[in-house]
Protein backbone atom coordinates (compact mmCIF):
# COMPACT_ATOMS: atom_id res chain seq x y z
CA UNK A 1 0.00 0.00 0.00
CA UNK A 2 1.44 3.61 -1.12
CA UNK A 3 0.65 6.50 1.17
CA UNK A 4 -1.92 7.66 -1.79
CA UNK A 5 -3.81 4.46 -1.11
CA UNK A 6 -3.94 5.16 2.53
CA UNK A 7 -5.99 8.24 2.21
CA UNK A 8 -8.25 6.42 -0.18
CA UNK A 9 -8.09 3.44 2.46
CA UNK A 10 -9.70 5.91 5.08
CA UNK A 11 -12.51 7.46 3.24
CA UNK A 12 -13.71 3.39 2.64
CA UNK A 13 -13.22 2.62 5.86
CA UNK A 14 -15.84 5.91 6.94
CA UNK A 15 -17.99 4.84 4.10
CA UNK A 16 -18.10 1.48 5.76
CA UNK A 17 -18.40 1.92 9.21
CA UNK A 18 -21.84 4.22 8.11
CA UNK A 19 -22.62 1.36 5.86
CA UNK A 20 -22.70 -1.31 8.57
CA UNK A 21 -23.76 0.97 11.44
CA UNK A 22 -20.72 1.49 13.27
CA UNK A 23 -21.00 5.33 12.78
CA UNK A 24 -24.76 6.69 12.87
CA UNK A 25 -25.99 6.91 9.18
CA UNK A 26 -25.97 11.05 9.75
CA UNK A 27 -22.19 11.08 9.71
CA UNK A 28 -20.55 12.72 6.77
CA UNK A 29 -18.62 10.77 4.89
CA UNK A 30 -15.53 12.98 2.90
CA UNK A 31 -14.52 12.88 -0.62
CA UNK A 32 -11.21 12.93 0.19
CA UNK A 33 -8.81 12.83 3.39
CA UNK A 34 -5.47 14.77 3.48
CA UNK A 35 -2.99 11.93 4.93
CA UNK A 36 0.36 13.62 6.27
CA UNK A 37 3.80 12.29 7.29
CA UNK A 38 4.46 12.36 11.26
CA UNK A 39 6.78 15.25 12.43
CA UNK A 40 9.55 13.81 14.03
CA UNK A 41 8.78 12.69 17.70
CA UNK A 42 5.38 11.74 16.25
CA UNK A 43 3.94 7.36 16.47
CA UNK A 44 3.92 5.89 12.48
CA UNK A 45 5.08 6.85 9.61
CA UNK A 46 1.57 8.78 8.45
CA UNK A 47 -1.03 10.51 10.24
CA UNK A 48 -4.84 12.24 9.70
CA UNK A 49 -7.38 13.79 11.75
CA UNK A 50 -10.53 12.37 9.91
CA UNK A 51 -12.29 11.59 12.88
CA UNK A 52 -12.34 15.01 13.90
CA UNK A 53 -13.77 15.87 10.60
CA UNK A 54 -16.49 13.02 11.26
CA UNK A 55 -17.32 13.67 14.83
CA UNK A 56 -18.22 17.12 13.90
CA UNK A 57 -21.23 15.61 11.92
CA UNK A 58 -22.11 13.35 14.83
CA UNK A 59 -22.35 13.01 18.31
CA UNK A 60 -19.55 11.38 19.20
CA UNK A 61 -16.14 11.88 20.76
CA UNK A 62 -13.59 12.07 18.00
CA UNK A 63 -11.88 8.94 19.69
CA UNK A 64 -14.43 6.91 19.80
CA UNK A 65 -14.65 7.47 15.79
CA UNK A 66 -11.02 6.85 15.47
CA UNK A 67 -11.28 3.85 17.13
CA UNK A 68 -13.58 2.63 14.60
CA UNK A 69 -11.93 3.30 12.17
CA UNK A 70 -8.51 1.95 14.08
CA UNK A 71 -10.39 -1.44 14.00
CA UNK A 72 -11.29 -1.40 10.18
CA UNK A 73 -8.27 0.15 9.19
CA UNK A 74 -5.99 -2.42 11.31
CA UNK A 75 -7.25 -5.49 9.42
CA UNK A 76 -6.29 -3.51 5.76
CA UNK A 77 -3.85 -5.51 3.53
CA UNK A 78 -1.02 -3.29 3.49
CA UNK A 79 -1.08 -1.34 6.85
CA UNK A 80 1.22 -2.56 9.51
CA UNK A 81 0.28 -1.03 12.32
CA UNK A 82 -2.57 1.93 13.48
CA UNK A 83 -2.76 3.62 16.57
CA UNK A 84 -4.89 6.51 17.81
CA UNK A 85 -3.12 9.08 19.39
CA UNK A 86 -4.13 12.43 21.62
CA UNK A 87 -7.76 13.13 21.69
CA UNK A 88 -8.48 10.86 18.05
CA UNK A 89 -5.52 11.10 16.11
CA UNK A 90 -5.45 8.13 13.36
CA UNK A 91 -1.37 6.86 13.13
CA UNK A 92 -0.45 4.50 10.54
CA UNK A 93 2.97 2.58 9.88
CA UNK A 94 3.03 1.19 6.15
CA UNK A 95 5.25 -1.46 5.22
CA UNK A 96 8.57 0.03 3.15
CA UNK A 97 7.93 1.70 -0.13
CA UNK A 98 8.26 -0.55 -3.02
CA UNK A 99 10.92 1.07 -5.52
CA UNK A 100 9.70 -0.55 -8.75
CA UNK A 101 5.59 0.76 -8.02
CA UNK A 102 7.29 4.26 -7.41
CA UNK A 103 8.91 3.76 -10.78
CA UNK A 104 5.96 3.00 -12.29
CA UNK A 105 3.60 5.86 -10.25
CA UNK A 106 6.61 8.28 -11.71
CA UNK A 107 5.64 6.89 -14.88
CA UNK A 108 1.68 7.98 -14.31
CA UNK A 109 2.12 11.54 -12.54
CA UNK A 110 4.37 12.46 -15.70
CA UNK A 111 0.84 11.63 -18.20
CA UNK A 112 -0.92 13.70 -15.70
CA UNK A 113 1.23 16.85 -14.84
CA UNK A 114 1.68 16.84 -18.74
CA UNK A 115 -1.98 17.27 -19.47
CA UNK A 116 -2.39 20.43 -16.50
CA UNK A 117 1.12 22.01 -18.13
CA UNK A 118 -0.18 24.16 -20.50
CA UNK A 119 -1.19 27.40 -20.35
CA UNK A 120 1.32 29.23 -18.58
CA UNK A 121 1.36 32.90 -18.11
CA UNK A 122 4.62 34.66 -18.72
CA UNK A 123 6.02 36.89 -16.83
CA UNK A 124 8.63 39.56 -17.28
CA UNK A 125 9.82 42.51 -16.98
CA UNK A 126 6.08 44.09 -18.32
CA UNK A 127 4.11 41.93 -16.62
CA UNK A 128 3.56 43.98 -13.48
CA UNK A 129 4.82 43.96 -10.03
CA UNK A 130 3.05 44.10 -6.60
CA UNK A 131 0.04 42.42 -5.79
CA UNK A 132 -0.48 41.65 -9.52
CA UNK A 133 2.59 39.84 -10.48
CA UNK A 134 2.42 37.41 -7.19
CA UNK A 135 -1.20 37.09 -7.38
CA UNK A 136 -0.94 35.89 -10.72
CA UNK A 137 1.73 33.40 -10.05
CA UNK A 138 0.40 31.90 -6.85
CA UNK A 139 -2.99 31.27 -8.72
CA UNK A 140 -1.44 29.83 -11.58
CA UNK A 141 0.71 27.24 -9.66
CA UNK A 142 -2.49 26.62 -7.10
CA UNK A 143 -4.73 25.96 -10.03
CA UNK A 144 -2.29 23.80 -11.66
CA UNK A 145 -2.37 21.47 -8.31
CA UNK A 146 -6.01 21.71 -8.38
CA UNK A 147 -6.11 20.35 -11.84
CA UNK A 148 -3.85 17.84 -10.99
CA UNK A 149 -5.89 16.27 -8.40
CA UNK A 150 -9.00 16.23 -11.12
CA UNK A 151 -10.31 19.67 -10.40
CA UNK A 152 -11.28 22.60 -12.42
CA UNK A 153 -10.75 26.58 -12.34
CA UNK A 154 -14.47 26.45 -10.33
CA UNK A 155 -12.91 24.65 -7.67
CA UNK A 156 -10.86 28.00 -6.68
CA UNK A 157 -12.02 30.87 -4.38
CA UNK A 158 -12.75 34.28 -6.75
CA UNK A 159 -9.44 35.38 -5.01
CA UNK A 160 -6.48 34.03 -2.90
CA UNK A 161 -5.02 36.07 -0.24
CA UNK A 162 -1.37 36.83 -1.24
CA UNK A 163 0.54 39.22 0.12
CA UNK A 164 2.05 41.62 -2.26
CA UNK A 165 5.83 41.81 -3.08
CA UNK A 166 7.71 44.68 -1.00
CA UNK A 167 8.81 47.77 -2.85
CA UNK A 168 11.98 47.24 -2.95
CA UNK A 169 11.76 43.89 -4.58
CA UNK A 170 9.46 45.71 -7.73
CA UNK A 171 12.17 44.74 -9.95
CA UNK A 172 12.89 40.56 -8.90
CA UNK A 173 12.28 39.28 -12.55
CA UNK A 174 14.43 41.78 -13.93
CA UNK A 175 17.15 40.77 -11.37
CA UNK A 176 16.91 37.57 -11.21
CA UNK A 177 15.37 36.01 -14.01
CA UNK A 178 11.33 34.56 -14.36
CA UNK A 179 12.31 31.20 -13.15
CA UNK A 180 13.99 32.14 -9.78
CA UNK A 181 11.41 34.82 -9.37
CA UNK A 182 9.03 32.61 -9.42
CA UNK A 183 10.66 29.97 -7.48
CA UNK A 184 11.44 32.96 -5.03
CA UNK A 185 7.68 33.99 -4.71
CA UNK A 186 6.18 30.59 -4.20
CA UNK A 187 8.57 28.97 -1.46
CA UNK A 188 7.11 30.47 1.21
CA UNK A 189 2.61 30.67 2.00
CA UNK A 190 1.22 33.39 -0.06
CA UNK A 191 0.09 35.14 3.11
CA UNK A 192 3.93 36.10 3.77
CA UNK A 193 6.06 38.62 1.89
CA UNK A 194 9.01 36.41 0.30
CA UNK A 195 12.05 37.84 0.86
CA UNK A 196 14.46 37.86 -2.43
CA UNK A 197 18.39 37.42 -1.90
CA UNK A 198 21.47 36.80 -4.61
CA UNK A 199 21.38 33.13 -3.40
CA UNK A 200 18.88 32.19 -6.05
CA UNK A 201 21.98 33.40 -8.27
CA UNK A 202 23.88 30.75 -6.69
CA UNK A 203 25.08 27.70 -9.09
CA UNK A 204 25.90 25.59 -6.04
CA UNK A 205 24.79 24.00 -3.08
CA UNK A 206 23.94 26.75 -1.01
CA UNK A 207 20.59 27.64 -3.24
CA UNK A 208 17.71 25.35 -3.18
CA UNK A 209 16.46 26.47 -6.55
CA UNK A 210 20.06 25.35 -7.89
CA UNK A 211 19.65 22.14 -6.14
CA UNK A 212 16.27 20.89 -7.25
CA UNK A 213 17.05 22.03 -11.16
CA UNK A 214 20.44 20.17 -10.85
CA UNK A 215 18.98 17.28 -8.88
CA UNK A 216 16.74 17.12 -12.14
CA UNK A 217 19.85 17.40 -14.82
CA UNK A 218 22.38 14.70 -13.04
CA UNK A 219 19.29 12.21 -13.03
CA UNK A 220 19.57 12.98 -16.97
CA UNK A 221 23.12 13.32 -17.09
CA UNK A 222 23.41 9.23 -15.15
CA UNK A 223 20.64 7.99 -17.85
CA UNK A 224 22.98 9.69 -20.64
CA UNK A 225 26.72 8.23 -19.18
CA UNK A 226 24.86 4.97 -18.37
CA UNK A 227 23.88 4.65 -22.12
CA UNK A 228 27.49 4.95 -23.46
CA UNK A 229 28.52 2.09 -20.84
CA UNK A 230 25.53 0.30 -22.45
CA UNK A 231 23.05 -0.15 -20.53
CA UNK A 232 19.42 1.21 -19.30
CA UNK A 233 17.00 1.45 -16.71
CA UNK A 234 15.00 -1.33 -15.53
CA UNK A 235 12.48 -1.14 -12.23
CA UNK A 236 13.23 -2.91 -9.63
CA UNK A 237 14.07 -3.98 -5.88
CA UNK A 238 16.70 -0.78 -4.45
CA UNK A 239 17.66 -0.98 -0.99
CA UNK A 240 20.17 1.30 0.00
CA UNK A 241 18.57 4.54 -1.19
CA UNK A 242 15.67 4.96 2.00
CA UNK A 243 15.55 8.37 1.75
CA UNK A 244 14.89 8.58 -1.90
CA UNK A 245 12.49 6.16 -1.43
CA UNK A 246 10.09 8.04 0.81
CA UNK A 247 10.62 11.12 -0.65
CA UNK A 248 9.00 9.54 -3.56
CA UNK A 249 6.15 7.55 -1.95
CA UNK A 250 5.40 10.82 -0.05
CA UNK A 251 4.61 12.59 -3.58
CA UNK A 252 1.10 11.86 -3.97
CA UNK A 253 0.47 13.25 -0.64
CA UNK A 254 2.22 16.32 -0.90
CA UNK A 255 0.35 17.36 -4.57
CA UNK A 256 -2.70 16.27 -2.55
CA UNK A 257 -2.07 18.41 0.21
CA UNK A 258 -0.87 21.32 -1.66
CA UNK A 259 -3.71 21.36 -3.89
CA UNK A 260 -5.92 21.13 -0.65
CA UNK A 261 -4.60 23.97 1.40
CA UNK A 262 -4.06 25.73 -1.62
CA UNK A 263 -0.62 25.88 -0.80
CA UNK A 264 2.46 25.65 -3.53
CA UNK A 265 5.07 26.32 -0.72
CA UNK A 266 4.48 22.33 0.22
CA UNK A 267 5.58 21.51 -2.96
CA UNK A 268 8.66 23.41 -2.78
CA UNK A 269 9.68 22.13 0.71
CA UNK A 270 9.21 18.80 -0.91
CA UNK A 271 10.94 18.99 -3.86
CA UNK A 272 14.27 20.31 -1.62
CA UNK A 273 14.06 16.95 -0.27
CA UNK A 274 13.45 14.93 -2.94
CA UNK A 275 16.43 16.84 -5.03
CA UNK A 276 18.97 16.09 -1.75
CA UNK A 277 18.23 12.55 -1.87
CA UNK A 278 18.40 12.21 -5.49
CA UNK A 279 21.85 14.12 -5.10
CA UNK A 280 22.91 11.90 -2.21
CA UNK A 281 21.98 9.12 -3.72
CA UNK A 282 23.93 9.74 -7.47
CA UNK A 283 26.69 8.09 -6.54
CA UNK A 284 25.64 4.66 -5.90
CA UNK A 285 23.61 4.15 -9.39
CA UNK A 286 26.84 4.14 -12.19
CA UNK A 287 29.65 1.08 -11.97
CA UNK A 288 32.58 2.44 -10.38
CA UNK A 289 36.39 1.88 -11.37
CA UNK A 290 36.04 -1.61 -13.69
CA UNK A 291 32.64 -2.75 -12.34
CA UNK A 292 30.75 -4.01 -14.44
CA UNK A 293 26.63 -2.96 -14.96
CA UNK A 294 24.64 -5.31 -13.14
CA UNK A 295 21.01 -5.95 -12.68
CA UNK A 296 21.19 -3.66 -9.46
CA UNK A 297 23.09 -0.73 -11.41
CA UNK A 298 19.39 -0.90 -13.78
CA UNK A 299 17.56 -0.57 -10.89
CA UNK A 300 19.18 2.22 -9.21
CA UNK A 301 19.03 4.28 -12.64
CA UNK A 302 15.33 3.56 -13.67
CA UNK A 303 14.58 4.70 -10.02
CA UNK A 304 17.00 7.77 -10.52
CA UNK A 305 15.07 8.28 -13.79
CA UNK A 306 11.89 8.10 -11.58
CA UNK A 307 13.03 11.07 -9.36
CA UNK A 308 14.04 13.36 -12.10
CA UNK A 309 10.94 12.92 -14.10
CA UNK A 310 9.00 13.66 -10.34
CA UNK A 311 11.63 17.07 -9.91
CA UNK A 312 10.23 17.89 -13.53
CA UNK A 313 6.59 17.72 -12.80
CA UNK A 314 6.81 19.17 -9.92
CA UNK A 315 8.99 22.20 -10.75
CA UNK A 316 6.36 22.30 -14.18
CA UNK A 317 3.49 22.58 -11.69
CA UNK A 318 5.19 25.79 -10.17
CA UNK A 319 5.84 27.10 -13.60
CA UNK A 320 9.38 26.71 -13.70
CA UNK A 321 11.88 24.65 -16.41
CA UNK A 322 13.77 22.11 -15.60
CA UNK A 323 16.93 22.06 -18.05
CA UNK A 324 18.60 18.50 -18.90
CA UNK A 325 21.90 20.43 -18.58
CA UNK A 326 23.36 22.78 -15.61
């Protein structure tokens, strides 16, 4: 089970427990429920507060819902382990992600970030500043999550509170190019004023924009070197790269939650991560010295391949490129 199947997981299990008169038949069942990692210190791997969002609709504590749910839940293929936590927190520890399903999930979010690409607005030098210019951007990135996740331009709010750019940063396109403005503009919630520094001018480890557009080109650059030493990528089992593997299994989640707090800044955050275990992780997937490709050298690159074609969606969903060569 995928963190993605989880959430759907959960809104069966409400649908259920109404069904078979666990919960009263008044309780609302959602469409959807945002699943989230744990912070660290947290029980599981994944967490969601559904049975607040349940209890609300009924009378009932929001523990006694989660334990419901706890029971159905518990007996899922694919779920280790639930727990409720605090006053109806549902915890969930998932079995380790699967590296050749992630390959293959790559393989579907590319088809569907592809079909919500289009219809970008440019921005420039002319294309305002203020208000305006970040308004414009936020909305753009926010409805291309929306979209996404199989919604429309309806499904957005007539306006989205963003907080203008300051004065003095009137001029960031100019200065520091569309890309990085926009990258710049949409890192942190569109409530705050993003603060603009020569670091997104940085080609090297000390900018995050760098890092998640070069994360993107080495996974390019290993599929390119890897072809002259003939061989390709092939899914399947990868066990030393942990953190590359839940940066991918946590994608789903993170579009979903994005798109659901309308909220591109998620995104961003997540793509840093994704990039630095991508870049951590570069130097296992090519033979070294005179080894020889193996079976595990195909692995690691089609699951390299996998986390470059994510960084490109993702960064595509923000409006920004991401170049095959840094």
């Amino acid at each position: 089970m995928t963190p993605a199947d989880l959430s759907r997981s959960v809104v069966r299990a409400v649908r259920c427990a109404v069904e078979d008169g666990e919960l009263p038949a008044e309780a609302a069942v959602p469409e959807r429920v945002v699943v989230d990692r744990t912070r660290p210190g947290g029980v599981g791997d994944y967490a969601t507060p559904v049975a607040f969002q349940v209890a609300k609709t009924v009378r009932r504590a929001p523990a006694d819902v989660a334990a419901v749910l706890a029971r159905r839940l518990g007996a899922e293929p694919g779920i280790e382990h639930v727990e409720v936590t605090g006053a109806g927190f549902l915890n969930f520890v998932l079995p380790p992600p699967s590296a050749p399903s992630l390959v293959r999930e790559a393989i579907v979010w590319d088809i569907v970030i592809r079909d919500v690409r289009g219809g970008a607005i440019h921005i420039d030098a002319d294309a305002g500043t203020g208000l305006g210019l970040r308004e414009r951007v936020v909305r753009q990135s926010v409805l291309r999550l929306v979209r996404a996740q199989g919604g429309s331009e309806r499904d957005l709010p007539d306006a989205l509170p963003v907080a203008p750019l300051a004065k003095r940063d009137s001029d960031v396109v100019a200065r520091y190019g569309a890309h990085a403005a926009r990258w710049g503009m949409l890192a942190v919630p569109a409530r705050e004023t993003p603060v603009f520094s020569d670091v997104l001018l940085v080609q090297g480890e000390a900018s995050e924009f760098f890092r998640v557009r070069y994360a993107h080109a080495r996974s390019r650059a290993l599929l390119r070197n890897a072809d002259q030493l003939g061989f390709g990528p092939a899914a399947g089992d990868v066990s030393d790269a942990p953190e590359l593997l839940r940066a991918l299994a946590d994608h789903p989640l993170v579009l979903e939650a994005a798109a659901h707090h309308r909220a591109p800044e998620r995104l961003v955050r997540h793509l840093v991560e994704l990039a630095d275990a991508l870049l951590d992780f570069q130097y296992r997937v090519l033979p070294q010295g005179d080894e020889k490709p193996s079976a595990a050298h195909r692995c690691r690159l089609a699951l390299a391949e996998a986390a470059g074609t994510v960084l490109a969606g993702g960064l595509a969903l923000l409006g920004i490129d991401a170049p095959d060569c840094l």
